[in-house]
C-alpha atoms as a PDB file:
ATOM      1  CA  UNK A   1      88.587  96.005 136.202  1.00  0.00           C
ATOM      2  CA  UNK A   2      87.363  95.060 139.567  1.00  0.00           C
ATOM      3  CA  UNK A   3      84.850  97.349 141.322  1.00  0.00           C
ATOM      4  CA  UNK A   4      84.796  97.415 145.121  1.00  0.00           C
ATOM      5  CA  UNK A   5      81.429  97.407 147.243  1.00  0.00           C
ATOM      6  CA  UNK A   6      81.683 101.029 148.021  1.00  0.00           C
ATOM      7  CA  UNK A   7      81.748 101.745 144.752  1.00  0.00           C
ATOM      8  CA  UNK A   8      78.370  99.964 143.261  1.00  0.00           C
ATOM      9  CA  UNK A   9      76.826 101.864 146.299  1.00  0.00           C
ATOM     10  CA  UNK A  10      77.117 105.228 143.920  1.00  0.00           C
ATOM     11  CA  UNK A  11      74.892 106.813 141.862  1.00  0.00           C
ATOM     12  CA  UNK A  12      72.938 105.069 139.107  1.00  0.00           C
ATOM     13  CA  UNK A  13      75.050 105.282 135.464  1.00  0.00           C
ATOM     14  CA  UNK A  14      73.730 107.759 133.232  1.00  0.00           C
ATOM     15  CA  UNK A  15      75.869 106.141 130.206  1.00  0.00           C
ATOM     16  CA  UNK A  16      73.158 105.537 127.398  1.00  0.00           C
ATOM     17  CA  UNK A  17      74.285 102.496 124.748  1.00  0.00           C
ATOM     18  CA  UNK A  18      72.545 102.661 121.340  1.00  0.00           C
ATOM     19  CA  UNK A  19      73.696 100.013 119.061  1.00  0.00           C
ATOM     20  CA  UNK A  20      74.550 100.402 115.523  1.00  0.00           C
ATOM     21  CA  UNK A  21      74.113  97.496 114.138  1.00  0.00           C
ATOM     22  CA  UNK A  22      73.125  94.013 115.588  1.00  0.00           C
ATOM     23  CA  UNK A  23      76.338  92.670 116.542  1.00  0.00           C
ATOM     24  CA  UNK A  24      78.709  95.655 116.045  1.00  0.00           C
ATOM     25  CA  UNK A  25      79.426  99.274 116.898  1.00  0.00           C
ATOM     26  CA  UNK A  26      77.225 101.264 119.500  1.00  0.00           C
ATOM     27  CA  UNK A  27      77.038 105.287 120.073  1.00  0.00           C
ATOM     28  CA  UNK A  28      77.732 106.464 123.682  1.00  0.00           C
ATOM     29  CA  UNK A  29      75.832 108.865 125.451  1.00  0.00           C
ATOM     30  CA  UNK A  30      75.692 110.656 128.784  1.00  0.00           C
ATOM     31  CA  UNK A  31      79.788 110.919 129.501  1.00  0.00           C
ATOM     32  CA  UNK A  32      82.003 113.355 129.058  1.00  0.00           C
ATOM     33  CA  UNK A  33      85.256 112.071 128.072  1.00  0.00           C
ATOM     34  CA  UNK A  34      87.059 115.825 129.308  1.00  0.00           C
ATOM     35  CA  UNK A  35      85.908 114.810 132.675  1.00  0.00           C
ATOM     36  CA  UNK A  36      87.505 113.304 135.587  1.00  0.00           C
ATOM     37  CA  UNK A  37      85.208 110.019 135.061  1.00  0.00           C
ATOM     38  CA  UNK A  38      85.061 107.365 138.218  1.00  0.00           C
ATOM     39  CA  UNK A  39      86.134 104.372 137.865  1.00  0.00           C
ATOM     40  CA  UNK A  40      82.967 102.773 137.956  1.00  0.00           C
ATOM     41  CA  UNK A  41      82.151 104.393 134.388  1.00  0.00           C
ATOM     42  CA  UNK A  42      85.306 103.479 132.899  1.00  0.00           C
ATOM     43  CA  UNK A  43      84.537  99.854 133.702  1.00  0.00           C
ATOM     44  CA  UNK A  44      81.123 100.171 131.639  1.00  0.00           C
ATOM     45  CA  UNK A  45      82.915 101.789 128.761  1.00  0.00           C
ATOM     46  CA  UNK A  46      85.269  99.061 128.620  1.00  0.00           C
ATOM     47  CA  UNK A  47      82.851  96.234 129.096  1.00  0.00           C
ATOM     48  CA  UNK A  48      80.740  98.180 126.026  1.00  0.00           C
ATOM     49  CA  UNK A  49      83.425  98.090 123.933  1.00  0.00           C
ATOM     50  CA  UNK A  50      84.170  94.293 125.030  1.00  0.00           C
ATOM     51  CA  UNK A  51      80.395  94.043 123.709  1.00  0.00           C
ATOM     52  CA  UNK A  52      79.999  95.825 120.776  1.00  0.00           C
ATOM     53  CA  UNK A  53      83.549  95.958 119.566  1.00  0.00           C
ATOM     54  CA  UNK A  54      83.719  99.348 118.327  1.00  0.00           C
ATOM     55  CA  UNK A  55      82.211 102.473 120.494  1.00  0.00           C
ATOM     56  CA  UNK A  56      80.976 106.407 118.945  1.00  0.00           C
ATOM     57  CA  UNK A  57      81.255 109.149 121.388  1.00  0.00           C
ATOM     58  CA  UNK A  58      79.247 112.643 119.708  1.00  0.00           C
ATOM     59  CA  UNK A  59      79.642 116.070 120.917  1.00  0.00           C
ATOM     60  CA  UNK A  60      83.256 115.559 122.765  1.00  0.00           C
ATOM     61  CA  UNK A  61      84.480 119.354 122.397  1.00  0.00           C
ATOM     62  CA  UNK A  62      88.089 118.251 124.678  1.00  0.00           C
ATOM     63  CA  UNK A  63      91.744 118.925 124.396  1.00  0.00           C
ATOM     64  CA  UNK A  64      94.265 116.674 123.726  1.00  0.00           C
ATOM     65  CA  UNK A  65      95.646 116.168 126.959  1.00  0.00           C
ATOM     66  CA  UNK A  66      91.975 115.427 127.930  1.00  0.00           C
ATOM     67  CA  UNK A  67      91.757 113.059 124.682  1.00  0.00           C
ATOM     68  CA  UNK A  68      95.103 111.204 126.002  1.00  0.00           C
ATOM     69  CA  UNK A  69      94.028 110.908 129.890  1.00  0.00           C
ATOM     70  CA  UNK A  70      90.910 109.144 128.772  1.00  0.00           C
ATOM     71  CA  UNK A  71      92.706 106.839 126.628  1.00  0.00           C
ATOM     72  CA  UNK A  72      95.408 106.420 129.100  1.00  0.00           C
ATOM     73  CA  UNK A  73      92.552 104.929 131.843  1.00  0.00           C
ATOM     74  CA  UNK A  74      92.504 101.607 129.142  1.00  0.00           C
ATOM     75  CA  UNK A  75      96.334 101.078 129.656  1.00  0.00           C
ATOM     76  CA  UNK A  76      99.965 102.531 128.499  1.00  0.00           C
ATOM     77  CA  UNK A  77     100.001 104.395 125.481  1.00  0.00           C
ATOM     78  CA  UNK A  78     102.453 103.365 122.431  1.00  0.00           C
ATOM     79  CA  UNK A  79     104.291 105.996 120.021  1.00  0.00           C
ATOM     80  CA  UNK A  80     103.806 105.077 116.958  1.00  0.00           C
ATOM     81  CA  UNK A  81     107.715 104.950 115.123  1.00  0.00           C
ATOM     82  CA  UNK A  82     106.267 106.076 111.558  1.00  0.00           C
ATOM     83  CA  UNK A  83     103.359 108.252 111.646  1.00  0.00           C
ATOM     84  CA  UNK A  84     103.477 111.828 111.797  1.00  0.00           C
ATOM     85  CA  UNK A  85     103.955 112.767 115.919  1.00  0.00           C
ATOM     86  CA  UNK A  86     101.763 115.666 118.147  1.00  0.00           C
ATOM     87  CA  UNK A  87     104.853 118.104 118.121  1.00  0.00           C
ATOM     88  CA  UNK A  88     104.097 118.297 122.104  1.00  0.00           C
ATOM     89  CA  UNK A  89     102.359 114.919 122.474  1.00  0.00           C
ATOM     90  CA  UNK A  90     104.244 112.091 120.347  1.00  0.00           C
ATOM     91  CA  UNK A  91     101.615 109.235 122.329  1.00  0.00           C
ATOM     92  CA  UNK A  92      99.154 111.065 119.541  1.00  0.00           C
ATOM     93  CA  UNK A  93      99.275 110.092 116.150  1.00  0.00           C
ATOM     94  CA  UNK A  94      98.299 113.069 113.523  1.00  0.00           C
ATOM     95  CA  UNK A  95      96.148 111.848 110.452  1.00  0.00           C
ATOM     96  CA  UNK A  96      95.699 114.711 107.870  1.00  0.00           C
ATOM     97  CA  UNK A  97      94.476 114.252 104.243  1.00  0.00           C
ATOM     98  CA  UNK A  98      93.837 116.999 101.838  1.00  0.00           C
ATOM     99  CA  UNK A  99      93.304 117.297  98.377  1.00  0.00           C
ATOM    100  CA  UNK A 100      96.577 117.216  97.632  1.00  0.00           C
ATOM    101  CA  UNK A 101      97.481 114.078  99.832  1.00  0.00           C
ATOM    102  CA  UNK A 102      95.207 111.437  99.723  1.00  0.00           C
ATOM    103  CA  UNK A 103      94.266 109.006 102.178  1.00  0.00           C
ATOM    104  CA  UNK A 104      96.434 105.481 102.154  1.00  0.00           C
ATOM    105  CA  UNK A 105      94.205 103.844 105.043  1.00  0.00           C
ATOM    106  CA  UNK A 106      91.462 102.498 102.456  1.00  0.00           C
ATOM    107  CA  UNK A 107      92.137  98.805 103.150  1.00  0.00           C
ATOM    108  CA  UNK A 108      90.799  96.545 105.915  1.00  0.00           C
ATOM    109  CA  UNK A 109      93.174  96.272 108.400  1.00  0.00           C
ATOM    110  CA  UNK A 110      93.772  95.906 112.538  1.00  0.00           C
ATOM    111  CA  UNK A 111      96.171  98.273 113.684  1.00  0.00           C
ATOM    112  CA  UNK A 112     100.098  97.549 114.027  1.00  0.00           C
ATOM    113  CA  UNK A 113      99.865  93.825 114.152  1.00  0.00           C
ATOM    114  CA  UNK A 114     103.359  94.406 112.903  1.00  0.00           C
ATOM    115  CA  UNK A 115     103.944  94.426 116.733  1.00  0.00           C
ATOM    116  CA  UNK A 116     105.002  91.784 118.978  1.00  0.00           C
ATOM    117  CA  UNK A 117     102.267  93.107 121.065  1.00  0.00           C
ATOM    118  CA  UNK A 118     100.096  94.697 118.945  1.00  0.00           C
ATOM    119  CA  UNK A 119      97.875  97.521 120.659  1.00  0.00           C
ATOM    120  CA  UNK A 120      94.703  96.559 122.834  1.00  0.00           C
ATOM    121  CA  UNK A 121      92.902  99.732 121.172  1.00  0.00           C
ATOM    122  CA  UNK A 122      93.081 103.253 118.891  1.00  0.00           C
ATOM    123  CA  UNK A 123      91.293 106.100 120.230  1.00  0.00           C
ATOM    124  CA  UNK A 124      90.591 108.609 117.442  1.00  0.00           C
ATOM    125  CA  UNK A 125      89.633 112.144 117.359  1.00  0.00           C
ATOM    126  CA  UNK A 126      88.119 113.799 114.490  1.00  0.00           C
ATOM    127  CA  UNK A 127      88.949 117.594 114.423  1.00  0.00           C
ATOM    128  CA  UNK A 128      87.856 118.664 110.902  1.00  0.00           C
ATOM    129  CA  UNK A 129      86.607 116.962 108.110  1.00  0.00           C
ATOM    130  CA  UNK A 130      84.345 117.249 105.089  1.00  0.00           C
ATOM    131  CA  UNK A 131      80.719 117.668 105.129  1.00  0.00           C
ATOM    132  CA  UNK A 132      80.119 114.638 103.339  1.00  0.00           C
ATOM    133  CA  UNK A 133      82.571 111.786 102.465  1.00  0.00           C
ATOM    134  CA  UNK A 134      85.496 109.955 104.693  1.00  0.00           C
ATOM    135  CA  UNK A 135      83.388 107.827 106.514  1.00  0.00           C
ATOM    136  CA  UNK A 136      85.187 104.992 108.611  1.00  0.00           C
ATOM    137  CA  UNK A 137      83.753 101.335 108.229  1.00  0.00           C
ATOM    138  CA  UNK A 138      84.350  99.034 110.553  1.00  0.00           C
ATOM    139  CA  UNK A 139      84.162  95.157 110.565  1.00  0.00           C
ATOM    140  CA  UNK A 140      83.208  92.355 113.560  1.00  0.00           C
ATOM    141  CA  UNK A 141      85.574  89.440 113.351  1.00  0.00           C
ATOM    142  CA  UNK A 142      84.202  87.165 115.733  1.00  0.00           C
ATOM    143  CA  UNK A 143      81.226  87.597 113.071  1.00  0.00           C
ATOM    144  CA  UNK A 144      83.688  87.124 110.187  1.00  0.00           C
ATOM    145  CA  UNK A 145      85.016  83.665 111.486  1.00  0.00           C
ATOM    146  CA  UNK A 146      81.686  82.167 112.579  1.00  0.00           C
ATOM    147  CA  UNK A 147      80.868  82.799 108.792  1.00  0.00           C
ATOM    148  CA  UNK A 148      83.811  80.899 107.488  1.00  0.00           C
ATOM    149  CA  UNK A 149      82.916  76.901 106.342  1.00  0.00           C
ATOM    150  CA  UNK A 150      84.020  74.910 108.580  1.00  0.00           C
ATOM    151  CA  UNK A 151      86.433  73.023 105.998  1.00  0.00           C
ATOM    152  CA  UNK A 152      88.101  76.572 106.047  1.00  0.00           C
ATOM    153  CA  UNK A 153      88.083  76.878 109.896  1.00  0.00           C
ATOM    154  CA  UNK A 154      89.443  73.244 110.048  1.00  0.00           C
ATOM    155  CA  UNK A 155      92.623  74.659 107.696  1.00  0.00           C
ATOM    156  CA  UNK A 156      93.201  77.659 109.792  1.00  0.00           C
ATOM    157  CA  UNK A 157      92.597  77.010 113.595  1.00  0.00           C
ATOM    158  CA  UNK A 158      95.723  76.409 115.462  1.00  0.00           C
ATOM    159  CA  UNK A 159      98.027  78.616 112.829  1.00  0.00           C
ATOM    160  CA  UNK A 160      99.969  81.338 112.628  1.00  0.00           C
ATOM    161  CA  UNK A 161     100.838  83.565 110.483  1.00  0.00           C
ATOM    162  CA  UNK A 162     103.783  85.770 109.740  1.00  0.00           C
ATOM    163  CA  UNK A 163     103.483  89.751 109.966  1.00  0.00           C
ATOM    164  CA  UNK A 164     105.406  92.409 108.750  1.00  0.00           C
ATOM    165  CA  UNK A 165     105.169  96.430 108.297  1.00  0.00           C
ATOM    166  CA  UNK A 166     106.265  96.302 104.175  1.00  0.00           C
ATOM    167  CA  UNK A 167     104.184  99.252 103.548  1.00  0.00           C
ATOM    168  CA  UNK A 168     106.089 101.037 106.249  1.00  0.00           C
ATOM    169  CA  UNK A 169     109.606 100.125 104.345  1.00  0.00           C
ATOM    170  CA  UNK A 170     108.135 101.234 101.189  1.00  0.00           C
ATOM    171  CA  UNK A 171     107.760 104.856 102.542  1.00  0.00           C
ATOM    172  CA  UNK A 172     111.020 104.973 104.505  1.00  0.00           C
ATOM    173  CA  UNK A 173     112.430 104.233 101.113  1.00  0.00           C
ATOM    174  CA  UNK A 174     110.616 107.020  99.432  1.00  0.00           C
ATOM    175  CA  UNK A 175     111.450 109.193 102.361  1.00  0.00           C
ATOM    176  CA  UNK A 176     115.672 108.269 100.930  1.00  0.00           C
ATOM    177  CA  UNK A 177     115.919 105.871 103.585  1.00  0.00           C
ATOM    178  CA  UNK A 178     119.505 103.807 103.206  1.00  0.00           C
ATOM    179  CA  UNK A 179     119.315  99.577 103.282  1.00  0.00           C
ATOM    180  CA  UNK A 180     121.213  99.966 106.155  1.00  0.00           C
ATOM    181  CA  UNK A 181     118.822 102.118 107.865  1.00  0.00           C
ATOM    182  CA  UNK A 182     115.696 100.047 106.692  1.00  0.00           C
ATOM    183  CA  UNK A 183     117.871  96.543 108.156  1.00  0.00           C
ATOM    184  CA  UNK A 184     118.193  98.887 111.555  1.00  0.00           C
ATOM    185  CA  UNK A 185     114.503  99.418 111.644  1.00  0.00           C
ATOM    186  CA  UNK A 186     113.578  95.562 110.640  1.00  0.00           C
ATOM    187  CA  UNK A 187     115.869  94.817 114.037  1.00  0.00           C
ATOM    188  CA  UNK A 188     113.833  96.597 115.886  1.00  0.00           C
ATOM    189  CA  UNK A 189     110.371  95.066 114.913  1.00  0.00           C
ATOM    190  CA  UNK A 190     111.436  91.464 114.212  1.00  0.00           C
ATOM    191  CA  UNK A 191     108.131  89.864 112.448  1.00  0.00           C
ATOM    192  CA  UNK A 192     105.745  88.461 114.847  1.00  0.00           C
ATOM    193  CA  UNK A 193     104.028  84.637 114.497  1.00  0.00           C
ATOM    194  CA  UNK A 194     100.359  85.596 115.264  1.00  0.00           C
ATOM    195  CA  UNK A 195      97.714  83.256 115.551  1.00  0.00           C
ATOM    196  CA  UNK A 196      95.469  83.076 112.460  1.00  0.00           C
ATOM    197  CA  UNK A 197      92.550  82.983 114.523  1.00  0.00           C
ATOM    198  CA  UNK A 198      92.655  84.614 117.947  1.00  0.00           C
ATOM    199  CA  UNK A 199      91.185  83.903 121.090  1.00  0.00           C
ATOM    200  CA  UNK A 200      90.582  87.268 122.289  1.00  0.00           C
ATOM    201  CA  UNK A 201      91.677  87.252 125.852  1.00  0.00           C
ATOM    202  CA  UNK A 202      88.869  88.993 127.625  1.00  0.00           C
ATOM    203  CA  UNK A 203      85.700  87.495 125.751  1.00  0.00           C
ATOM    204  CA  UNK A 204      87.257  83.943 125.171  1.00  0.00           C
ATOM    205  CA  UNK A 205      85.655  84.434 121.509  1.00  0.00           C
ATOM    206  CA  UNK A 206      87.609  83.398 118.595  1.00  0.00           C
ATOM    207  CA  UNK A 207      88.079  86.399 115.098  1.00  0.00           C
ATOM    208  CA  UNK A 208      90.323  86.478 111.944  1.00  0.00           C
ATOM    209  CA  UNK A 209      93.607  87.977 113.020  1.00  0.00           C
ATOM    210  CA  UNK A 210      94.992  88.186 109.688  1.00  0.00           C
ATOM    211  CA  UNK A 211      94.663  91.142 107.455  1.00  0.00           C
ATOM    212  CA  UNK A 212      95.796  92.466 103.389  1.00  0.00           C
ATOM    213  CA  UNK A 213      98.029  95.083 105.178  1.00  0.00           C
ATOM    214  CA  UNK A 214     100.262  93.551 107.206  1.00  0.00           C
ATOM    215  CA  UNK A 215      99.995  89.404 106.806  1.00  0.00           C
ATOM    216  CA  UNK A 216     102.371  88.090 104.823  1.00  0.00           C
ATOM    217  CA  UNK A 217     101.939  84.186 104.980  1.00  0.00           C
ATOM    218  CA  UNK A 218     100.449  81.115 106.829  1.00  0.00           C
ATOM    219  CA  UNK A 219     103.733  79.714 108.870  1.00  0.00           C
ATOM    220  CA  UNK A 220     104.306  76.214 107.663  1.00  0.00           C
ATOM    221  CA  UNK A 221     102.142  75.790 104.439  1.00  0.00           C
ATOM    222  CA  UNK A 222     102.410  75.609 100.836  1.00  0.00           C
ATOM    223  CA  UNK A 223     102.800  79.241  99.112  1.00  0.00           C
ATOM    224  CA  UNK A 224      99.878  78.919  97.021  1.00  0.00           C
ATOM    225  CA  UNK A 225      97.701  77.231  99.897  1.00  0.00           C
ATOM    226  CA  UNK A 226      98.580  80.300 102.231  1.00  0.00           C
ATOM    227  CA  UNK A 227      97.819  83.129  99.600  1.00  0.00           C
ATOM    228  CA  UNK A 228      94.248  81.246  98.590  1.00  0.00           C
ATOM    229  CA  UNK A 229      93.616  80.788 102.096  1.00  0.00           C
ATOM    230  CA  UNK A 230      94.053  84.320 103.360  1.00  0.00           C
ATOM    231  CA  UNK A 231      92.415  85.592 100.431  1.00  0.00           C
ATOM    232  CA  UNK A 232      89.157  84.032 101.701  1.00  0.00           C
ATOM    233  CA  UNK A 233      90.292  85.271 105.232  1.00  0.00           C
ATOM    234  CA  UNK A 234      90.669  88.793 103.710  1.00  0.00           C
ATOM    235  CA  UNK A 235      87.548  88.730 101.557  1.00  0.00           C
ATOM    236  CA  UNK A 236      85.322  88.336 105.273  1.00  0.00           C
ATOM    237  CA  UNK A 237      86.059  91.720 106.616  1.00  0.00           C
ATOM    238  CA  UNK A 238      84.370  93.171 103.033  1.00  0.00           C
ATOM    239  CA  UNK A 239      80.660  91.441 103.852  1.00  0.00           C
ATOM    240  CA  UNK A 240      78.135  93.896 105.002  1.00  0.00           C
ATOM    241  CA  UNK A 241      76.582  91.946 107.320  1.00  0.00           C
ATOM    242  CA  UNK A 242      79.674  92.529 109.794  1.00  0.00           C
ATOM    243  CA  UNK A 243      80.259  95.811 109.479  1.00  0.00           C
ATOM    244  CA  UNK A 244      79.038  99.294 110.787  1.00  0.00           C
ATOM    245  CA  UNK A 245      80.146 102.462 109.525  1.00  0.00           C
ATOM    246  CA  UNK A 246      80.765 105.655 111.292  1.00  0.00           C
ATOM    247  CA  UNK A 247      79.831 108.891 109.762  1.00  0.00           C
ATOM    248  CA  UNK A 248      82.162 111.409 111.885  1.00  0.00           C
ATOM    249  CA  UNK A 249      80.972 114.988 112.785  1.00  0.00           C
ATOM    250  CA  UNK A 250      83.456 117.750 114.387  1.00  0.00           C
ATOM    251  CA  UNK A 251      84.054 116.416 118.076  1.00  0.00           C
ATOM    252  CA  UNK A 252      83.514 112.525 117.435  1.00  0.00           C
ATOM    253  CA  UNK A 253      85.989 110.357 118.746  1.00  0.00           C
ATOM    254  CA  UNK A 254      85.768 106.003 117.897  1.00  0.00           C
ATOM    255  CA  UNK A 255      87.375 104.163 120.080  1.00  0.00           C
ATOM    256  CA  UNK A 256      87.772 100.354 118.614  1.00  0.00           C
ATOM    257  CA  UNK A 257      89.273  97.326 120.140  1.00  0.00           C
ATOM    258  CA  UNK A 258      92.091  96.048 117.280  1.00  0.00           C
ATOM    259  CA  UNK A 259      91.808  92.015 118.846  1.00  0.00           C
ATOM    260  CA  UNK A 260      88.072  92.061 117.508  1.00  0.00           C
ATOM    261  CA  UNK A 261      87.868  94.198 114.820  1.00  0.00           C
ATOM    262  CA  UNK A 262      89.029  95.612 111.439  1.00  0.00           C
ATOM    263  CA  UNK A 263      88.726  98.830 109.971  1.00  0.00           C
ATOM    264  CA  UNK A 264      88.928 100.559 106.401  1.00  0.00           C
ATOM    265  CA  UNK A 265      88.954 104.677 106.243  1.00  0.00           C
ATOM    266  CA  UNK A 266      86.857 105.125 102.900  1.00  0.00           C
ATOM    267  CA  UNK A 267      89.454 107.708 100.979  1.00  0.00           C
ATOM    268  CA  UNK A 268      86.338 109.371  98.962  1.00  0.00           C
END
């Protein structure tokens, strides 16, 4: 985002930045995401989350149409085609678990990657959860791949891999979904060819973009080669020394950036 001279010439930021860990995650302070926030304080937001990957905002008592105008200053906003739709807002996805419908998120994953253009970022809202338990973990992949060996690095820079929303299928089938019906849905999300490691296009930095949900296989190699290989891809996201993890409150909202990180909703 490009900030004109008239704008630096306004008051000082009052954003605070209080990292989580050392290379990932950092709580927010001083903003008010209900408000009508220049555009000056966007840009720090954004270049925060460019920094620390994954940002915590406390205390953030707003509506929804607040929650989607602030997420709507980052770019468009995508409906997601199997999640459970706001019945006046279907830009928000709803994500309820209960004791009698437990939580499927529990694996490391980046969001939708199922997509030909996968989604810059999720904003998400907690409105009521348990005292204790639920946490969100999140993991850096830029960290990830610099930990690889570089015999592994040599195998997998310059791939792609093939992506594909099976778990999706696997509920529309549940749901009584005809083969005919799950062939028009397949039409309209053809796989994507992702690159194994991506260059994320603001930072220049390379991360894993493979991940156990959605990655199906390394595009050109050997079967077994491509399921060892990803396995060790997979197993990065699971080291502690990349992650952070977010203990929500009522009123927290974590807004992550899916081309650098991957995250795992601990179904406790």
């Amino acid at each position: 985002m490009t900030i004109t001279e008239s704008q630096t010439e306004s008051e000082p930021s009052t954003i605070t930045i209080a990292p989580q860990s050392p290379t990932i995650g950092a709580e927010i302070g001083g903003v008010d995401l209900g408000g009508d926030l220049p555009d000056e304080t966007i840009a720090e937001i954004r270049q925060a989350l460019l920094d620390w990957k994954v940002l915590f905002f406390r205390d953030q008592d707003i509506t929804t149409e607040q929650h989607l105008a602030f997420s709507r200053r980052f770019g468009g906003l995508e409906i997601h085609p199997f999640g459970a739709e706001h019945p006046e807002h279907p830009e928000v996805l709803r994500i309820t678990h209960g004791e009698g419908a437990p939580g499927l998120e529990n694996g490391w994953h980046s969001d939708v990657t199922w997509r030909q253009k996968p989604s810059l970022g999720s904003v998400l809202r907690m409105i009521e959860g348990p005292a204790v338990g639920g946490d969100t973990l999140f993991a850096d992949m830029y960290e990830a791949y610099e930990g690889l060996p570089d015999a592994v690095k040599e195998q997998v820079d310059g791939r792609t891999a093939r992506h594909d929303f099976v778990r999706f299928k696997i509920g529309l089938r549940k749901q009584g979904a005809t083969d005919e019906e799950i062939a028009a849905v397949e039409a309209k999300f053809p796989n994507p060819h992702h690159p194994v490691v991506r260059t994320h296009p603001e930072t220049g930095r390379k991360g894993i973009y493979v991940n156990a949900a959605f990655t199906q296989e390394i595009d050109g190699m050997d079967p077994a080669e491509s399921d060892r290989l990803l396995e060790v891809l997979y197993r990065q996201a699971s080291f502690p020394e990349y992650q952070v993890r977010l203990r929500w409150q009522p009123n927290t909202i974590a807004f992550w950036d899916n081309r650098s990180v991957q995250h795992y909703a601990a179904s406790d």
